[in-house]
N, C-alpha and C. Protein backbone atom coordinates (compact mmCIF):
# COMPACT_ATOMS: atom_id res chain seq x y z
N UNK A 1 8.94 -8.46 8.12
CA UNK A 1 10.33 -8.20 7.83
C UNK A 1 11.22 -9.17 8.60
N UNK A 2 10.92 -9.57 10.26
CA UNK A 2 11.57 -10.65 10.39
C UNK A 2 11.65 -11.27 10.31
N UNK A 3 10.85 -12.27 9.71
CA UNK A 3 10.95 -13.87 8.64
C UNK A 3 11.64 -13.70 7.80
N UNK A 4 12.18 -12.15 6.80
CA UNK A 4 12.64 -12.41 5.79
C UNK A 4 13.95 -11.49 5.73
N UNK A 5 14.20 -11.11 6.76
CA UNK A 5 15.44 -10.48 6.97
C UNK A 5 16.08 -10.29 8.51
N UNK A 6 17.36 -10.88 8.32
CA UNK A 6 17.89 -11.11 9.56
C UNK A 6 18.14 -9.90 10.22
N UNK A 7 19.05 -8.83 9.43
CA UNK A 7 19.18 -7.61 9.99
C UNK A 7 18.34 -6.33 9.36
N UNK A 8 17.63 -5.59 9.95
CA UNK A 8 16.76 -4.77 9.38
C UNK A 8 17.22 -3.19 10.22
N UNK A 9 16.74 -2.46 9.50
CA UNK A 9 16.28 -1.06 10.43
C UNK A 9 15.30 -0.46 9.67
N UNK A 10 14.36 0.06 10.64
CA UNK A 10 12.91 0.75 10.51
C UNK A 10 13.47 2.29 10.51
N UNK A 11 13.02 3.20 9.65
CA UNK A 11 13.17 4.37 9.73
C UNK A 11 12.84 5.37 10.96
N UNK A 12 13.37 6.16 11.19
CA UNK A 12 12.91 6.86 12.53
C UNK A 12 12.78 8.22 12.00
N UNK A 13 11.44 8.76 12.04
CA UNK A 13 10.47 8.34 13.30
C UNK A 13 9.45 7.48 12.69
N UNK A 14 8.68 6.29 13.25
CA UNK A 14 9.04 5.46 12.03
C UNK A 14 6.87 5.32 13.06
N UNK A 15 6.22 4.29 12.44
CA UNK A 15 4.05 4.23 13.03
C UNK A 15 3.52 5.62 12.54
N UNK A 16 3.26 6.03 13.50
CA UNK A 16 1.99 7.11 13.24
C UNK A 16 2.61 7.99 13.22
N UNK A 17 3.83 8.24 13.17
CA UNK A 17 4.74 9.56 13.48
C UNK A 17 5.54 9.60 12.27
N UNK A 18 5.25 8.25 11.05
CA UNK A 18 6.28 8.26 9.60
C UNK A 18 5.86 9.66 8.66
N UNK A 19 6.84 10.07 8.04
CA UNK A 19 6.48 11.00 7.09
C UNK A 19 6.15 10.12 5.35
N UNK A 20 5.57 11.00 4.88
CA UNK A 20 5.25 10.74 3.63
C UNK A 20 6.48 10.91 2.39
N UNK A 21 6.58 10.00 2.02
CA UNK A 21 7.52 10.75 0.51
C UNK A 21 7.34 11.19 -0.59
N UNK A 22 6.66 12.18 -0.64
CA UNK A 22 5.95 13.12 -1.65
C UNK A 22 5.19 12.71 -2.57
N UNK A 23 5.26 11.21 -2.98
CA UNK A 23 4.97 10.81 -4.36
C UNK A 23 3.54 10.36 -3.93
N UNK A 24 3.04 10.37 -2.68
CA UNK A 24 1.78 10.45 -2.44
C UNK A 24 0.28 10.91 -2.97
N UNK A 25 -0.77 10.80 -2.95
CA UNK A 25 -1.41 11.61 -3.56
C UNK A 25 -1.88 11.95 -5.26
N UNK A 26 -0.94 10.80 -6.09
CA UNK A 26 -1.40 11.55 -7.20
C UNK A 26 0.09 12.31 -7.69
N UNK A 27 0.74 12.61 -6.93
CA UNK A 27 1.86 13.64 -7.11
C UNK A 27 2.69 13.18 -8.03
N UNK A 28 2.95 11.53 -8.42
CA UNK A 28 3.63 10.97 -9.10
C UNK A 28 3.13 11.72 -10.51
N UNK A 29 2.08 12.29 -10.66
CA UNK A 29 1.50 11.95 -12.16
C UNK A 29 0.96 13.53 -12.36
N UNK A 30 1.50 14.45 -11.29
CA UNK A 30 0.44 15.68 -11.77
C UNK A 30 1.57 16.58 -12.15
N UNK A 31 2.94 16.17 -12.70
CA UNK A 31 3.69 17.28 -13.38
C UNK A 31 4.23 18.58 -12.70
N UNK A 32 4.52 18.61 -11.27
CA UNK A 32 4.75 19.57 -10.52
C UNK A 32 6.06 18.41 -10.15
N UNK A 33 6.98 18.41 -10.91
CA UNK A 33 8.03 17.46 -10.28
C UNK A 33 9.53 17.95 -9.67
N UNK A 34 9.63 19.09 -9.50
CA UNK A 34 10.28 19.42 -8.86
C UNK A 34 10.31 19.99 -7.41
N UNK A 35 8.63 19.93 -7.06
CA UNK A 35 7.72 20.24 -5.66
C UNK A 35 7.96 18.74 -5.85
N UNK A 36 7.85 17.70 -6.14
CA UNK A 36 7.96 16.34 -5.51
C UNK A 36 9.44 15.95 -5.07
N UNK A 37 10.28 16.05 -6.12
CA UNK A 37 12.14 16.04 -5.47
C UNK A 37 11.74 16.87 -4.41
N UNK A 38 11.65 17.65 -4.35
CA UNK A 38 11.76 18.55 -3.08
C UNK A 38 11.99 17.92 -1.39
N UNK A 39 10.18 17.51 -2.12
CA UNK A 39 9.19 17.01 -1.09
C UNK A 39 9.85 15.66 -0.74
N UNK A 40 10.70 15.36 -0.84
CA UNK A 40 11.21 13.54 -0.92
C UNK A 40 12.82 13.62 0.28
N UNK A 41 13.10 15.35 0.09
CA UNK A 41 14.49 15.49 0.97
C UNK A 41 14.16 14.93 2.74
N UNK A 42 13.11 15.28 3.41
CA UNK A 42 12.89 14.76 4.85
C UNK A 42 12.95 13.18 4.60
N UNK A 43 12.32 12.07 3.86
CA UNK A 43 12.49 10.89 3.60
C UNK A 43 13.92 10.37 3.14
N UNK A 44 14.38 11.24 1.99
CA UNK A 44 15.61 10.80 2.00
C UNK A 44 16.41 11.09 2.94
N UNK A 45 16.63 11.55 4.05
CA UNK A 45 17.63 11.90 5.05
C UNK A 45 17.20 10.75 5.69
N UNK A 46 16.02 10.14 6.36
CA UNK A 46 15.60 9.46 6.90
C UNK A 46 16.56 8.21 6.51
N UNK A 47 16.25 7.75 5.13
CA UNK A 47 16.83 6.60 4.65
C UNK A 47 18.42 6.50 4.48
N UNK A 48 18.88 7.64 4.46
CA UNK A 48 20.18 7.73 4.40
C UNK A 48 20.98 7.65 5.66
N UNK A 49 20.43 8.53 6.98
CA UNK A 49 20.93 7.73 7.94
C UNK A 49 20.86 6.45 8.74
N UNK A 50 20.30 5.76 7.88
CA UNK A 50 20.09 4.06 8.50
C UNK A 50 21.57 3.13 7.64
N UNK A 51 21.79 3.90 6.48
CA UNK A 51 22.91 3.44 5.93
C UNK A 51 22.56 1.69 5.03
N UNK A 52 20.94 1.80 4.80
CA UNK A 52 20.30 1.13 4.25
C UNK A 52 20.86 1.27 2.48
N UNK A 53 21.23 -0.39 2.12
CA UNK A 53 21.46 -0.18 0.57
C UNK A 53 20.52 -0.98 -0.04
N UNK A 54 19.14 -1.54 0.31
CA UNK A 54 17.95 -1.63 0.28
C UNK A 54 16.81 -1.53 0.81
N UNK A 55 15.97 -0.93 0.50
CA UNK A 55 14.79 0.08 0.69
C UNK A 55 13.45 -0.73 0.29
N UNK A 56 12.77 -1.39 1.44
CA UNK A 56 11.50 -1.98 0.96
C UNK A 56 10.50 -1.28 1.21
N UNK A 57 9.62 -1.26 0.46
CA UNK A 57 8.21 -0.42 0.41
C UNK A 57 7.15 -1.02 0.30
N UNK A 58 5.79 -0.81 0.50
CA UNK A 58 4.81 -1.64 0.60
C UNK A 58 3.93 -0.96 -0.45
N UNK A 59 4.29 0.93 -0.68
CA UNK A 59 3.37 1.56 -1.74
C UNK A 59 4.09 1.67 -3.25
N UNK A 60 2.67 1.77 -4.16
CA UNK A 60 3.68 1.96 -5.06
C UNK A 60 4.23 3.52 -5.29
N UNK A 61 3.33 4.43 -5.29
CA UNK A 61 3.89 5.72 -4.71
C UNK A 61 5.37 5.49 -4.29
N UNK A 62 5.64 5.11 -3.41
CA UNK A 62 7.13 5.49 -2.79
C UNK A 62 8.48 4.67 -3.71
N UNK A 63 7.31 3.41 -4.10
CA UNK A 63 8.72 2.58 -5.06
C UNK A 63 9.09 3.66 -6.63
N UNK A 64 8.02 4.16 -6.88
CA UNK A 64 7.83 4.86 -8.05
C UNK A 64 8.91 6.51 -7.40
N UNK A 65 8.54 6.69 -6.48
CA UNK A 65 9.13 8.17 -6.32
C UNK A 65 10.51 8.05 -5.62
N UNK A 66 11.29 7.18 -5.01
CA UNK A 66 12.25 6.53 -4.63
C UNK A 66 12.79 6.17 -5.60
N UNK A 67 12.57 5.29 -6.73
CA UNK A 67 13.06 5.37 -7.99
C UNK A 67 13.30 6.26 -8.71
N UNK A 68 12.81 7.51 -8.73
CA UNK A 68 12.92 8.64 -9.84
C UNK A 68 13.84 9.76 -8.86
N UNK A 69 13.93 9.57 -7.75
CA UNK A 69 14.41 11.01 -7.16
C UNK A 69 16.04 10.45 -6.13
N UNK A 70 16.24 8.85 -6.25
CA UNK A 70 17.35 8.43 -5.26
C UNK A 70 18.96 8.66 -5.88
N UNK A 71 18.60 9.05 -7.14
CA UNK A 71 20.09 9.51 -8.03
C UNK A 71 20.11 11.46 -7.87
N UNK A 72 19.16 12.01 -7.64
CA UNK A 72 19.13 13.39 -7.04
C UNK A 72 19.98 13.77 -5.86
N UNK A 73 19.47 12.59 -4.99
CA UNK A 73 20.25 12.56 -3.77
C UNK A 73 21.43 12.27 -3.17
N UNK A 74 21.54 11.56 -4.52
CA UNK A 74 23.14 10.97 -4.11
C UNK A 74 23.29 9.64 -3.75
N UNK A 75 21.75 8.92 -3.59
CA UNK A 75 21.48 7.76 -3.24
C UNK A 75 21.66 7.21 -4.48
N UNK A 76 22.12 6.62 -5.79
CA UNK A 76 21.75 5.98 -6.75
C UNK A 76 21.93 4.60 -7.25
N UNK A 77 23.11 4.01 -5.96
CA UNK A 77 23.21 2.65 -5.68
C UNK A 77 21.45 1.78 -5.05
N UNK A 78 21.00 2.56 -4.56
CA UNK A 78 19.93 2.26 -3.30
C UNK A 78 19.32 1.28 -4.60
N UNK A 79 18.57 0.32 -3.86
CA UNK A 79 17.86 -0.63 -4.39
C UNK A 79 16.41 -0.25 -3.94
N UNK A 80 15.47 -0.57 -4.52
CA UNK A 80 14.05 0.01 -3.93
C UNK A 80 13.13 -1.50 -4.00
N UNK A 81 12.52 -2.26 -3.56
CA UNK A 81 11.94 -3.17 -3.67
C UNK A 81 10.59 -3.33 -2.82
N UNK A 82 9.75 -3.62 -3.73
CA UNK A 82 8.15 -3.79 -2.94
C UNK A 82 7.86 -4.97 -2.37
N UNK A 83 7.24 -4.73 -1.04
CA UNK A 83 7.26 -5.71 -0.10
C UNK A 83 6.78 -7.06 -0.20
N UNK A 84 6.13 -7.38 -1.34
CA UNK A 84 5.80 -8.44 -2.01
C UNK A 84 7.23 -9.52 -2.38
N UNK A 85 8.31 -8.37 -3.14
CA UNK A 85 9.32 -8.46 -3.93
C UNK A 85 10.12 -9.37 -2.82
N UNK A 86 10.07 -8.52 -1.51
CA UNK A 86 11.06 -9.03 -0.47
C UNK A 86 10.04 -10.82 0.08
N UNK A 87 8.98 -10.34 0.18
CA UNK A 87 8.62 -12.26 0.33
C UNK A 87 9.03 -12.73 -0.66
N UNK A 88 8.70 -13.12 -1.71
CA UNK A 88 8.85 -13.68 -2.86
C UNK A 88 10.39 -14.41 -2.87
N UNK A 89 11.34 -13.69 -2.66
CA UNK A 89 12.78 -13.98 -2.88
C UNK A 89 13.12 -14.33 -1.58
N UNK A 90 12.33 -14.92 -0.36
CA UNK A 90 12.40 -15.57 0.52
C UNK A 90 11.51 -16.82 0.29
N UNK A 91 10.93 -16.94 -0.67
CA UNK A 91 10.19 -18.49 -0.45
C UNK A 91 11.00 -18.79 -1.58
N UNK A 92 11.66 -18.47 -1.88
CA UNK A 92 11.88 -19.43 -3.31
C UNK A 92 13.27 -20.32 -2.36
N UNK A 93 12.73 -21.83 -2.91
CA UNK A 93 13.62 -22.83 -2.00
C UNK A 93 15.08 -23.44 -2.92
């Protein structure tokens, strides 16, 4: 992230102590989707107090469930981009 972004913030509580955002597991796809919005409110608070208006992810789980649940929240400006996405649009010269 610091090669490719000058100012960043890491979510808190952010290593071995991160929470999951529901879409984990399979959850994207097993039709219990309102136990997944649910399940996405501890993450979205997370992301919302960083005051982040892009959101990089490394799973697709979270780009997929971040996408479907960030207009629930009130988040629906938020940009969601996979961490690939964020190199990529740093090498291009």
């Amino acid at each position: 992230m610091d090669q490719c972004v000058e100012n960043w913030v890491d979510l808190y509580p952010n290593r071995m102590d991160q929470i999951c955002c529901g879409g984990g597991g399979g959850a994207l796809t097993t039709g219990y989707n309102e136990e997944r919005v649910f399940y996405a409110r501890k993450k979205i608070d997370q992301i919302s107090a960083t005051g982040a208006k892009t959101l990089v992810v490394p799973c697709h789980s979270c780009h997929g469930q971040f996408n479907n649940v960030k207009k629930e929240y009130g988040l629906g400006d938020l940009k969601v981009k996979y961490l690939w996405e964020l190199v990529a649009d740093c090498l291009i010269l």
